[in-house]
C-alpha atoms as a PDB file:
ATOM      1  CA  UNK A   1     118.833  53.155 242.703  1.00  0.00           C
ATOM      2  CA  UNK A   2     119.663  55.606 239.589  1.00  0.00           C
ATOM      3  CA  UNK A   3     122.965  54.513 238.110  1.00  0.00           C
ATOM      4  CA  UNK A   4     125.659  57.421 238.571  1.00  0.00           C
ATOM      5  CA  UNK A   5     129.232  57.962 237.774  1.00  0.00           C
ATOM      6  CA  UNK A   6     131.927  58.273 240.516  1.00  0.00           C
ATOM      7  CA  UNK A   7     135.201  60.497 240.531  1.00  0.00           C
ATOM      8  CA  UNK A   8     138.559  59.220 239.813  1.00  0.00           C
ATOM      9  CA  UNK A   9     141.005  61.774 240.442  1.00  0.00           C
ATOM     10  CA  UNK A  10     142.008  60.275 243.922  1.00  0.00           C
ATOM     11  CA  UNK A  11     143.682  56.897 243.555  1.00  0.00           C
ATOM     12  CA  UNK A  12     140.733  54.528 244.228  1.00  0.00           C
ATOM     13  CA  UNK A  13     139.335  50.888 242.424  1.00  0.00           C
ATOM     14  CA  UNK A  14     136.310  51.094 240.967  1.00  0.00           C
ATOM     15  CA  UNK A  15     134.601  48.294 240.559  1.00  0.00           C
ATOM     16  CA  UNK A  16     130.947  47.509 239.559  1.00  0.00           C
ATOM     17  CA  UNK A  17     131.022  43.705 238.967  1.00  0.00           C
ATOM     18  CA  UNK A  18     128.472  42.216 241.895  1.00  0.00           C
ATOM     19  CA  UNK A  19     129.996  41.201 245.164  1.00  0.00           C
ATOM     20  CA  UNK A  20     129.891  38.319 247.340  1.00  0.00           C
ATOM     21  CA  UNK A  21     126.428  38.272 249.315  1.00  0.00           C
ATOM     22  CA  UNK A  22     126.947  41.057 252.327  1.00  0.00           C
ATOM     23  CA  UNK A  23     125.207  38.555 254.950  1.00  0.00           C
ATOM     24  CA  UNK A  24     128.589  37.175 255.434  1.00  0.00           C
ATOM     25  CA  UNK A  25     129.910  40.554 256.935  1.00  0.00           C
ATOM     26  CA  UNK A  26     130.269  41.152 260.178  1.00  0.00           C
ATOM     27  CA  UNK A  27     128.296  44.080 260.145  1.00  0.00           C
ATOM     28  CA  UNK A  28     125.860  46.200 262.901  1.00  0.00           C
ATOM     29  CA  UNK A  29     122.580  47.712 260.697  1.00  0.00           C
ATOM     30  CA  UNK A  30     120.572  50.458 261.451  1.00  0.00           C
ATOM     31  CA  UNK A  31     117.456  50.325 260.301  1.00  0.00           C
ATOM     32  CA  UNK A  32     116.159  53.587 258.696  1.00  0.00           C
ATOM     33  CA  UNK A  33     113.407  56.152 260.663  1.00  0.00           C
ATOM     34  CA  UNK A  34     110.180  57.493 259.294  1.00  0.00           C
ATOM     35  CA  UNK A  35     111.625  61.227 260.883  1.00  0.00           C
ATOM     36  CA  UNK A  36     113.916  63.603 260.439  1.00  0.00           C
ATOM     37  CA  UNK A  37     115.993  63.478 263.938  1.00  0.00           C
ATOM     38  CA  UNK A  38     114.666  65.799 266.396  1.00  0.00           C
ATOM     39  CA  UNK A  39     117.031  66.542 269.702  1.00  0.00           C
ATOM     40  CA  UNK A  40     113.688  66.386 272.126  1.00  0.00           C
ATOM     41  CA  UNK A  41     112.665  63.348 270.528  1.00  0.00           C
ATOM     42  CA  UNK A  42     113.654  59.788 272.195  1.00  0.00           C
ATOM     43  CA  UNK A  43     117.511  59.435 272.189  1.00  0.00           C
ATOM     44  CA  UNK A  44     120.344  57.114 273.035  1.00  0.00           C
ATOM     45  CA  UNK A  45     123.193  59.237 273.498  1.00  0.00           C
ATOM     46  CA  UNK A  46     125.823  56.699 274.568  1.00  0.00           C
ATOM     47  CA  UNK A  47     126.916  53.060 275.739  1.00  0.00           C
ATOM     48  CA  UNK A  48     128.546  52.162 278.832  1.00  0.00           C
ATOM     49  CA  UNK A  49     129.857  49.108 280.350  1.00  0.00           C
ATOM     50  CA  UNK A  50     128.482  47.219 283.336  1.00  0.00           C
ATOM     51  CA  UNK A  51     130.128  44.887 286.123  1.00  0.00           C
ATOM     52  CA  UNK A  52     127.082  42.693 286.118  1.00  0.00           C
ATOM     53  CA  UNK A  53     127.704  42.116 289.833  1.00  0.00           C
ATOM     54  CA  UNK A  54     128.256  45.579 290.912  1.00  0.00           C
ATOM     55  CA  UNK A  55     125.703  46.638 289.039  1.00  0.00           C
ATOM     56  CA  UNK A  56     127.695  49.767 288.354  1.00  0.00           C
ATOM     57  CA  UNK A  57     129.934  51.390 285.325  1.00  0.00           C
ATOM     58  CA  UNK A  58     133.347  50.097 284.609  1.00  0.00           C
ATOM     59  CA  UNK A  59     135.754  53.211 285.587  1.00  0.00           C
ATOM     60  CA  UNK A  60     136.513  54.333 282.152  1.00  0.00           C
ATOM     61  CA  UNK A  61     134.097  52.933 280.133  1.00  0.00           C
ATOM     62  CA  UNK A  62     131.071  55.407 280.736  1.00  0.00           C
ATOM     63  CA  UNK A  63     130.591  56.062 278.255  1.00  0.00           C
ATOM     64  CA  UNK A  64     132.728  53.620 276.102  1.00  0.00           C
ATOM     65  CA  UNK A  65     134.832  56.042 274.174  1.00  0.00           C
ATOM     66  CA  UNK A  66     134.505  55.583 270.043  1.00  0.00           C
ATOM     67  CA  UNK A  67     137.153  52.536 269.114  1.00  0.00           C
ATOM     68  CA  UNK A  68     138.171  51.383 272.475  1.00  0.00           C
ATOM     69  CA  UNK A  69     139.807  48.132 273.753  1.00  0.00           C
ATOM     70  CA  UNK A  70     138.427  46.132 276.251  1.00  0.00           C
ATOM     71  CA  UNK A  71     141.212  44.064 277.638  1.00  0.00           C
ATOM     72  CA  UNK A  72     139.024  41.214 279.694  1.00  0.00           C
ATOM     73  CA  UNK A  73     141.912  40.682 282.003  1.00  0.00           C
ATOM     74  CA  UNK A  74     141.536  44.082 283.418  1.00  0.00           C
ATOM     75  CA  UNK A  75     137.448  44.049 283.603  1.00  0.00           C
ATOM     76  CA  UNK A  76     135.356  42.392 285.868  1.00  0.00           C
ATOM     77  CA  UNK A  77     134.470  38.828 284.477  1.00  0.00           C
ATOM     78  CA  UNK A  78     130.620  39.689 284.119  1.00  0.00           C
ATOM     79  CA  UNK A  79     129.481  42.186 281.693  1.00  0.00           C
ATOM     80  CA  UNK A  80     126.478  44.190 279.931  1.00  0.00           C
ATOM     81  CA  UNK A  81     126.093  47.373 278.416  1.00  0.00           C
ATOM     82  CA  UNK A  82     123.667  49.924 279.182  1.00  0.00           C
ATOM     83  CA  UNK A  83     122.059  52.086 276.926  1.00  0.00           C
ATOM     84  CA  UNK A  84     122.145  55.989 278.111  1.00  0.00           C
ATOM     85  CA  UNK A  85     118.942  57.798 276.929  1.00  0.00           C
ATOM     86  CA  UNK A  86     117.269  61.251 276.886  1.00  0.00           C
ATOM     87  CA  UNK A  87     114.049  62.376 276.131  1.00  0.00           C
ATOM     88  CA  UNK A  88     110.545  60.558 275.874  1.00  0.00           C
ATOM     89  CA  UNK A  89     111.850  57.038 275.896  1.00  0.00           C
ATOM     90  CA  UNK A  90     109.630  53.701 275.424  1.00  0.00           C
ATOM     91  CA  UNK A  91     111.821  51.105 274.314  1.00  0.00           C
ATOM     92  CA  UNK A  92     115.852  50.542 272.769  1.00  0.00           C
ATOM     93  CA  UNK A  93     116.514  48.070 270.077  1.00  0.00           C
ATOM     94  CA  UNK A  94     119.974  46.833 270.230  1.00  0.00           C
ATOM     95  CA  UNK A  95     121.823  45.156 267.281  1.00  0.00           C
ATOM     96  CA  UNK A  96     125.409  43.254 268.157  1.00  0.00           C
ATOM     97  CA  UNK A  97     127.587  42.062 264.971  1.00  0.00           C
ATOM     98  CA  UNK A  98     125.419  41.156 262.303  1.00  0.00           C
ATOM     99  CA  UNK A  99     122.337  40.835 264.202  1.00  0.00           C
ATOM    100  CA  UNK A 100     120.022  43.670 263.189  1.00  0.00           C
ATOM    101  CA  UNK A 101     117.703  43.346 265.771  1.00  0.00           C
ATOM    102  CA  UNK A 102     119.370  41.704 269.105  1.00  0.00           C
ATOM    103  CA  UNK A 103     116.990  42.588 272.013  1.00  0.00           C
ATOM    104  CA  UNK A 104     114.396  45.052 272.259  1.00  0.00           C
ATOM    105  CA  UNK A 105     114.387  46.756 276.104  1.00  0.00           C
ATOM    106  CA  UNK A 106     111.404  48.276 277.358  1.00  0.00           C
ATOM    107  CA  UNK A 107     111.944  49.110 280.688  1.00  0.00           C
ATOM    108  CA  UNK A 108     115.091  51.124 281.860  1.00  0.00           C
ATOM    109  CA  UNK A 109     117.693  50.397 282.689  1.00  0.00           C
ATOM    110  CA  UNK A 110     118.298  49.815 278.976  1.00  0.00           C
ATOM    111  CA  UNK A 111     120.755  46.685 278.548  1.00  0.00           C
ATOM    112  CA  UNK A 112     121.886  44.974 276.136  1.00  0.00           C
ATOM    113  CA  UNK A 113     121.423  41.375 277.522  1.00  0.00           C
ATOM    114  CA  UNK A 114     118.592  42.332 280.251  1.00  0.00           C
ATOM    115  CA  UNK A 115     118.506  43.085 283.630  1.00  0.00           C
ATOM    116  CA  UNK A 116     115.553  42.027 286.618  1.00  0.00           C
ATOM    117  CA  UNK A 117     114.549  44.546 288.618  1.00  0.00           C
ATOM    118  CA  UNK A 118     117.592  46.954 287.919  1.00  0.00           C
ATOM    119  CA  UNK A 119     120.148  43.958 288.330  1.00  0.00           C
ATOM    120  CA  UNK A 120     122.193  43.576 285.310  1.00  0.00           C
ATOM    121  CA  UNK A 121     121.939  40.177 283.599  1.00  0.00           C
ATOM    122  CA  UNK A 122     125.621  39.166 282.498  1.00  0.00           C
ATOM    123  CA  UNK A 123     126.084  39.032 278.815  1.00  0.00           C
ATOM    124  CA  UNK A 124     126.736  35.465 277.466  1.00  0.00           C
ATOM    125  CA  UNK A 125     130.903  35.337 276.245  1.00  0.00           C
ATOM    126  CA  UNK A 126     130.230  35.385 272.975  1.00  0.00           C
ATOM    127  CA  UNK A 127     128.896  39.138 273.315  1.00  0.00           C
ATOM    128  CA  UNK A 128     132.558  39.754 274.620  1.00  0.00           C
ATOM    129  CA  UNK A 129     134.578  37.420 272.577  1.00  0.00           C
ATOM    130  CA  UNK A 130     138.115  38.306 271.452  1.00  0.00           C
ATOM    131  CA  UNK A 131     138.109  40.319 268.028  1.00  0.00           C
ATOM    132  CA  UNK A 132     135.729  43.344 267.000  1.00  0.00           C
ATOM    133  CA  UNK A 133     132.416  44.380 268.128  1.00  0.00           C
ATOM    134  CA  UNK A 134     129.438  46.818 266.859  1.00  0.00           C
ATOM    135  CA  UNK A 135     126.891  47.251 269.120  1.00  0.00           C
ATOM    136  CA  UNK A 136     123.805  49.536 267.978  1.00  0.00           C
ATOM    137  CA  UNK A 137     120.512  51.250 270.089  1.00  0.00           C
ATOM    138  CA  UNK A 138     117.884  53.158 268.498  1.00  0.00           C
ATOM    139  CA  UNK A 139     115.123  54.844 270.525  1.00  0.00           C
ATOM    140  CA  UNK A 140     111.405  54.447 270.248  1.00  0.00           C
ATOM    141  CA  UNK A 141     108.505  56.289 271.695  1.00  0.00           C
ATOM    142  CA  UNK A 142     106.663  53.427 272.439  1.00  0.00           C
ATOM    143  CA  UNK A 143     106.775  49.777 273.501  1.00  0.00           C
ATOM    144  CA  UNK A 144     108.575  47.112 271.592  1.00  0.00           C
ATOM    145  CA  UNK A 145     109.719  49.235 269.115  1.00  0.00           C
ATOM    146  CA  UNK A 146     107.288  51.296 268.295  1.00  0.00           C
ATOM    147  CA  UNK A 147     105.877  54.481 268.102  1.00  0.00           C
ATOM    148  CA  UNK A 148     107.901  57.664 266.682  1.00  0.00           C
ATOM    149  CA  UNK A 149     111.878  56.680 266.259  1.00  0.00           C
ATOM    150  CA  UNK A 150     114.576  59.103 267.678  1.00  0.00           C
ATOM    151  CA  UNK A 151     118.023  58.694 267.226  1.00  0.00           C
ATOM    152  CA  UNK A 152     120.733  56.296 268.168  1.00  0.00           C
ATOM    153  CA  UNK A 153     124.498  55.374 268.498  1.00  0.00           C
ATOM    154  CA  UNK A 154     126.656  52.965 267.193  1.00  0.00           C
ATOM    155  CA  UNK A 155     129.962  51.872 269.349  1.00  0.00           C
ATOM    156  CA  UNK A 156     132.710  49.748 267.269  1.00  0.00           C
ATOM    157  CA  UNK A 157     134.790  48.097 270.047  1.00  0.00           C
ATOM    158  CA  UNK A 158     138.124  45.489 269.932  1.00  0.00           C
ATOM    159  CA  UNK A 159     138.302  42.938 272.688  1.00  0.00           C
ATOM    160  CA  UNK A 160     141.236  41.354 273.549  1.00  0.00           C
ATOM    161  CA  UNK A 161     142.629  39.114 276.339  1.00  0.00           C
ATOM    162  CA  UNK A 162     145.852  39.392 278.419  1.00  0.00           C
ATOM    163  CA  UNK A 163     149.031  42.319 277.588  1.00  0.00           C
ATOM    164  CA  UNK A 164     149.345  42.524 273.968  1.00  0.00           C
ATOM    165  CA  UNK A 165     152.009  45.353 274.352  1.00  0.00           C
ATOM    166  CA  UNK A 166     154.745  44.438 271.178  1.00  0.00           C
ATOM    167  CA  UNK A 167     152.775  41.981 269.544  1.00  0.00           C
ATOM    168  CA  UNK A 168     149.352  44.212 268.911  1.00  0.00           C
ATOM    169  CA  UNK A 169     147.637  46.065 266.489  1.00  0.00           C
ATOM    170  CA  UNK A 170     145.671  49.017 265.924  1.00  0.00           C
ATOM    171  CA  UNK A 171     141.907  48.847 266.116  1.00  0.00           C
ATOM    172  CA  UNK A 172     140.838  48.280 262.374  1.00  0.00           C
ATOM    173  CA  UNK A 173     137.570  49.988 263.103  1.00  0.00           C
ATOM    174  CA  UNK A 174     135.269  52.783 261.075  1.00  0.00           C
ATOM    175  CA  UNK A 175     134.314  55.242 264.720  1.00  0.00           C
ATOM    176  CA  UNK A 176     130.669  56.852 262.526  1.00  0.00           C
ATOM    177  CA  UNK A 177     130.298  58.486 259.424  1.00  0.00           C
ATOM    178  CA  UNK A 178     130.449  62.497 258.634  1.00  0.00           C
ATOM    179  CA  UNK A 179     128.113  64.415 256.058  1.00  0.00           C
ATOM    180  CA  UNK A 180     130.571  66.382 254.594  1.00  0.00           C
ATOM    181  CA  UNK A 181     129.574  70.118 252.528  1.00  0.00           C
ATOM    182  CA  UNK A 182     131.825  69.592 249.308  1.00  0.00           C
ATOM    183  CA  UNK A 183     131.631  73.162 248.610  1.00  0.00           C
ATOM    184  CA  UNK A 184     133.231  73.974 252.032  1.00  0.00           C
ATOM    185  CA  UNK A 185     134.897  70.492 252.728  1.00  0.00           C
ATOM    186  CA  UNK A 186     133.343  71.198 256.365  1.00  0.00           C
ATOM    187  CA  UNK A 187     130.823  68.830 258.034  1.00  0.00           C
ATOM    188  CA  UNK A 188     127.256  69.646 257.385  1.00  0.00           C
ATOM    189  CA  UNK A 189     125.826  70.552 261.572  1.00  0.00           C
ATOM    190  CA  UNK A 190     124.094  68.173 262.760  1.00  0.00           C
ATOM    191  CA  UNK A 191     125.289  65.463 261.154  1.00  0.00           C
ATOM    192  CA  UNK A 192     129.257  64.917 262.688  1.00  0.00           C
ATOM    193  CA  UNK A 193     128.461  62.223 262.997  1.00  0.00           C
ATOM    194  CA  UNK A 194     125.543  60.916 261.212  1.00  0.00           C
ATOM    195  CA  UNK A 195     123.083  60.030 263.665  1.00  0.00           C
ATOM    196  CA  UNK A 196     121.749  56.873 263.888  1.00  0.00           C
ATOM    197  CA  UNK A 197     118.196  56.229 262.074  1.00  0.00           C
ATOM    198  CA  UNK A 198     118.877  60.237 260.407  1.00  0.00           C
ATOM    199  CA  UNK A 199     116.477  61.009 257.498  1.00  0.00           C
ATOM    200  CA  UNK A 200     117.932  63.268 255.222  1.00  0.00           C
ATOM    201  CA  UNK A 201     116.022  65.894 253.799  1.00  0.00           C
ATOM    202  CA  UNK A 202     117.626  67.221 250.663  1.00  0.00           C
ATOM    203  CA  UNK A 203     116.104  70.884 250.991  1.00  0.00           C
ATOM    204  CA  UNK A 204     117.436  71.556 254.824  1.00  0.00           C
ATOM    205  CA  UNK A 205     120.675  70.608 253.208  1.00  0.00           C
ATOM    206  CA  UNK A 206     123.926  71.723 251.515  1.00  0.00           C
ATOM    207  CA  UNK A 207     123.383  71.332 247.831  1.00  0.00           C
ATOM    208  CA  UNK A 208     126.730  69.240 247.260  1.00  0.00           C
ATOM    209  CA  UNK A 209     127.102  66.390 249.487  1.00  0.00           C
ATOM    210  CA  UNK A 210     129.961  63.961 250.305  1.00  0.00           C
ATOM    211  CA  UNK A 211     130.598  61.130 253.114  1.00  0.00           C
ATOM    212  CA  UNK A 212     133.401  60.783 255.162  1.00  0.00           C
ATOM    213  CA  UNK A 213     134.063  57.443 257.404  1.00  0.00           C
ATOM    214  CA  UNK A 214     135.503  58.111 260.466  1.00  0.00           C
ATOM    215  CA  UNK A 215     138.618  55.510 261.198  1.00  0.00           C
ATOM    216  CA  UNK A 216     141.147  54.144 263.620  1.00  0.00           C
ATOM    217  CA  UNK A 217     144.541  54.736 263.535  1.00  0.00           C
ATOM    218  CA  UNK A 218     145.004  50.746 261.969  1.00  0.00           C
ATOM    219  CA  UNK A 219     142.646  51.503 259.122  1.00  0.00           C
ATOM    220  CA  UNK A 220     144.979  52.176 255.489  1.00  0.00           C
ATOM    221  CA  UNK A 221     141.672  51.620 253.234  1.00  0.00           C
ATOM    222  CA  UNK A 222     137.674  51.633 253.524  1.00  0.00           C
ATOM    223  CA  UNK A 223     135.396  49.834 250.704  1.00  0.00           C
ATOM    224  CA  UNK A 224     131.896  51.470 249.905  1.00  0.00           C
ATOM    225  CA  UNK A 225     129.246  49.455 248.389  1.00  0.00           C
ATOM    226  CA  UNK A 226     125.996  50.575 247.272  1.00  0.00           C
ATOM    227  CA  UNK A 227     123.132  48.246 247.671  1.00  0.00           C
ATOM    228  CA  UNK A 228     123.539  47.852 243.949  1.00  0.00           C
ATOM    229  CA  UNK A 229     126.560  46.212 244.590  1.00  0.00           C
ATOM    230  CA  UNK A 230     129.008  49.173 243.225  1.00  0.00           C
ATOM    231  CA  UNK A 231     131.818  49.968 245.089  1.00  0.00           C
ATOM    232  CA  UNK A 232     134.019  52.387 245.455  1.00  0.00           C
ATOM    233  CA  UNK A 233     137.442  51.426 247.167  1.00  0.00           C
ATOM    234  CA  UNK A 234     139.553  54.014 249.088  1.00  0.00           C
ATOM    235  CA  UNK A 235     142.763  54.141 249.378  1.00  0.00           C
ATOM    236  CA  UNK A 236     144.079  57.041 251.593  1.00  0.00           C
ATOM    237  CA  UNK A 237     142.512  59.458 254.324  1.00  0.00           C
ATOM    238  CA  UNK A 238     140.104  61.108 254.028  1.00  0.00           C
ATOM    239  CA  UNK A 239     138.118  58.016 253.169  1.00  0.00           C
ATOM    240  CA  UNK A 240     134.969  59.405 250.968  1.00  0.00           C
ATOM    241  CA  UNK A 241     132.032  58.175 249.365  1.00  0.00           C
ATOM    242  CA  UNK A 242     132.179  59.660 246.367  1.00  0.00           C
ATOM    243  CA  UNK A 243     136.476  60.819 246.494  1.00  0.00           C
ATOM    244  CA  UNK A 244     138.330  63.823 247.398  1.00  0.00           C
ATOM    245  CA  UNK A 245     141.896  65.114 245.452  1.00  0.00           C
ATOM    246  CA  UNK A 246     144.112  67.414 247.825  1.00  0.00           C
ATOM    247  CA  UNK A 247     144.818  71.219 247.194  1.00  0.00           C
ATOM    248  CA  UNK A 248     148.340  72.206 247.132  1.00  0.00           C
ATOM    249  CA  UNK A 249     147.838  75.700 247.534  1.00  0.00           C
ATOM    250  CA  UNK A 250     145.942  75.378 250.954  1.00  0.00           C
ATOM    251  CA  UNK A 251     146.920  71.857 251.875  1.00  0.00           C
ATOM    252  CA  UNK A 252     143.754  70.943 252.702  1.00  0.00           C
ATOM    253  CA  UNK A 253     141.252  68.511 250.803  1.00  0.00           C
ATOM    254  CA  UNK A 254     138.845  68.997 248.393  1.00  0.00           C
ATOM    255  CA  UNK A 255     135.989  66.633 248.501  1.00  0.00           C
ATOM    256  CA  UNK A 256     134.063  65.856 245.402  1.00  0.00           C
ATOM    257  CA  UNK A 257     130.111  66.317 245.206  1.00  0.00           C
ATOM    258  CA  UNK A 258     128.440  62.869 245.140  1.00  0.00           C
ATOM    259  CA  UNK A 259     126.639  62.565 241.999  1.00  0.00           C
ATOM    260  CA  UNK A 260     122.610  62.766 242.335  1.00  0.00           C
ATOM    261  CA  UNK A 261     122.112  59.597 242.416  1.00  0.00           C
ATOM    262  CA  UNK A 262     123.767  59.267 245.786  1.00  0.00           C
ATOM    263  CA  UNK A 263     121.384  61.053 247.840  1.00  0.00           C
ATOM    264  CA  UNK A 264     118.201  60.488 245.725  1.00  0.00           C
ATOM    265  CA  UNK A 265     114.618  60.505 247.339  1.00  0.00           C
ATOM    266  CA  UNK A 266     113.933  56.809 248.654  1.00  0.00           C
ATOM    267  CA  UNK A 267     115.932  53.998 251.143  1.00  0.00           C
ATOM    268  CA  UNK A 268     119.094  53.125 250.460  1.00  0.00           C
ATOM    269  CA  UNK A 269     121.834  51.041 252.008  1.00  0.00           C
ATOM    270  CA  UNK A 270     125.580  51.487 251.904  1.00  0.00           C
ATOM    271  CA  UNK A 271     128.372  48.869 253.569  1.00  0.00           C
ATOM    272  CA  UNK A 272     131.536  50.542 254.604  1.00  0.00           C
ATOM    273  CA  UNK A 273     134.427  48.071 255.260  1.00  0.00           C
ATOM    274  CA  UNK A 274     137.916  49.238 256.974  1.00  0.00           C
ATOM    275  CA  UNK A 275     141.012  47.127 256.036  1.00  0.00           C
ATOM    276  CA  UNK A 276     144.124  46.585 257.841  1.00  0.00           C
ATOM    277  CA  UNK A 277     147.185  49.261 256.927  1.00  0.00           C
ATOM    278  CA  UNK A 278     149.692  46.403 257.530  1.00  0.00           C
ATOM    279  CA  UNK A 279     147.066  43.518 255.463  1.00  0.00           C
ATOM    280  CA  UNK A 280     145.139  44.396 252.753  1.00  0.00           C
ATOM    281  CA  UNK A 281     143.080  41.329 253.465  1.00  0.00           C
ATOM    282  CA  UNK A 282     142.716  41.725 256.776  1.00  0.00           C
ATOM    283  CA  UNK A 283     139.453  43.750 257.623  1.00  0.00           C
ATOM    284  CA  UNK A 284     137.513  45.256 260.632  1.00  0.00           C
ATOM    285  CA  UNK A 285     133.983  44.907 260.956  1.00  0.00           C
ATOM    286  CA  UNK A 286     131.648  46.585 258.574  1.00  0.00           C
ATOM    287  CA  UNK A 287     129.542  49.171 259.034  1.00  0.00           C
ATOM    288  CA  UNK A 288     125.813  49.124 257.490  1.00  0.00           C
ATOM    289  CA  UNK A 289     124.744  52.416 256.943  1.00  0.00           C
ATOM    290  CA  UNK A 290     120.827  51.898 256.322  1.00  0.00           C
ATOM    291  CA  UNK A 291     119.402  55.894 255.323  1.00  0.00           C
ATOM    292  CA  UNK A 292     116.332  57.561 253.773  1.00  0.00           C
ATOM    293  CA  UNK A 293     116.087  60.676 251.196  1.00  0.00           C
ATOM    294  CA  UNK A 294     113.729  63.041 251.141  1.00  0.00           C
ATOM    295  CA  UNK A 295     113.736  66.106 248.865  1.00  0.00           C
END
C-alpha cells in the first residue's frame, strides 16, 4: 500500500512503529467481493435469534438490533442464529469472533450452527459465552460459496448472564462503518453503513473520502490500523479514519479527506478496535474491515 500522510489537527496518536500480530484480536473478517454490491443480487439483510427448540425467533431479537445484550437468563437455554436473505441466494458463509470462515449454509434456513430438515441445531456455549460477539454472513449465488457474491451484515453483540443493573457497563462495541463525503461531512448513499463484501469504485464516488466507525455508547476511543501496520488512534467522536476538527461557526464537524493512498486501486485491510471510556486498556472486539478499490 502507497505510504501517505495522516491529519493531525484533531487530538489523535499517530503511530507507525509495527504492531503486535492482529491474529490475536478478537476480530469478525469479511472477506472482499469480486462486485460492486448490487440490491437484486444475493443478500443477507439481517440476523435473528433462534430458540433451538421452538424453532422460532426470540421476541425481540428479529432481527438482533446493532449492539444488543443478550442476557442468557432471560433467553431460552438453546440457541442459533438465522441468517435473513433476499434475492438469488445459494449459500451464506458465516464468520463468529476471529473465525473468518465458520460454516458455510447451503440450504435455507440459513444458520449459523445448522439445522436438519428446518429444525434448528443448538449452537455449542461457546458461540454464546459471556463477553462480546461478531457474527458475519455474506451471500453467494451458488453452492459452497461460490458463484457471484452479494452483500452481507455484520452484528457485534455483548452476552451476559444474570441482572447486571449497578454493576454493568456499556457495550464497548464498533455497530458498522460509514463512508463519509468530506466535502459535505454527509454519508456517501449507499454506503451508511458499508455493506459487507462492498467494492468501491472510485469514479461512482465522491472525490474526497473519509470513514466513520459507528460506536456504542461505552466506546471513548477507536484504533485504525492499516494492513501496513500504521495506525491512527482516535480519541473523541466522530471516530475517523483519516480525522475530523470541529467548526465553531456551525457546530458541526469537518471531516478531513483521506489522503490517496487510502482508497487506492487494489485489496486492502483495515482493523478498527473500540476501547473502554472508563479503561483505556480495556477493549471491545475488533472489527476487520477487508475492502477492494477500483478506479
Amino acid at each position: 500500500m502507497p505510504a501517505f500522510s495522516l491529519p493531525r489537527r484533531k487530538p489523535s496518536v499517530l503511530m507507525l512503529a509495527a504492531l503486535a500480530p492482529l491474529a490475536s484480536l478478537a476480530a469478525a473478517q469479511i472477506r472482499p467481493q469480486s462486485i460492486v454490491v448490487n440490491p437484486s443480487g444475493p443478500a443477507v439483510t439481517s440476523l435473528t435469534l433462534i430458540n433451538a427448540d421452538t424453532n422460532r425467533p426470540v421476541p425481540g431479537y428479529d432481527p438482533i438490533p446493532p449492539a444488543a445484550t443478550l442476557d442468557l437468563s432471560k433467553l431460552p437455554a438453546r440457541l442459533n442464529l438465522r441468517a435473513n436473505t433476499a434475492g438469488p441466494v445459494g449459500s451464506i458463509r458465516f464468520g463468529l469472533d476471529s473465525k473468518s470462515s465458520y460454516r458455510v449454509e447451503n440450504v435455507a434456513p440459513y444458520a449459523l450452527c445448522g439445522n436438519n430438515g428446518g429444525a434448528y441445531v443448538a449452537c455449542p456455549s461457546s458461540v454464546f459465552s459471556p463477553g462480546h460477539h461478531s457474527v458475519s454472513a455474506a451471500a453467494y449465488t451458488g453452492a459452497n460459496a461460490s458463484g457471484t457474491a452479494g452483500s452481507g451484515v455484520l452484528v457485534n453483540f455483548n452476552v451476559v448472564r444474570g441482572n447486571t443493573a449497578g454493576g454493568g457497563r456499556p457495550p464497548v462495541t464498533i455497530y458498522s462503518l460509514t463512508l463519509i463525503d468530506a466535502d459535505s461531512g454527509r454519508p456517501v448513499p449507499g454506503y451508511d453503513p458499508i455493506p459487507a463484501g462492498a467494492r468501491l469504485k472510485l469514479s461512482a464516488l465522491p472525490r474526497h473520502l473519509n470513514v466513520r466507525a459507528n460506536v456504542a455508547p461505552g466506546v471513548g476511543r477507536v484504533r485504525f490500523v492499516w494492513e501496513n501496520g500504521q495506525t491512527r488512534l482516535e480519541l473523541g467522536v466522530p471516530f475517523t479514519l483519516c480525522g475530523d476538527q470541529p467548526d465553531r461557526k456551525t457546530r458541526k464537524d469537518h471531516y478531513f479527506a483521506c489522503d490517496p493512498g487510502v482508497f487506492s486501486p487494489g485489496e486492502h485491510r483495515i482493523t478498527v478496535t473500540p476501547y473502554a471510556t472508563w479503561s483505556p486498556n480495556v477493549s471491545g472486539p475488533a472489527l476487520i474491515w477487508v475492502f477492494s478499490v477500483e478506479r
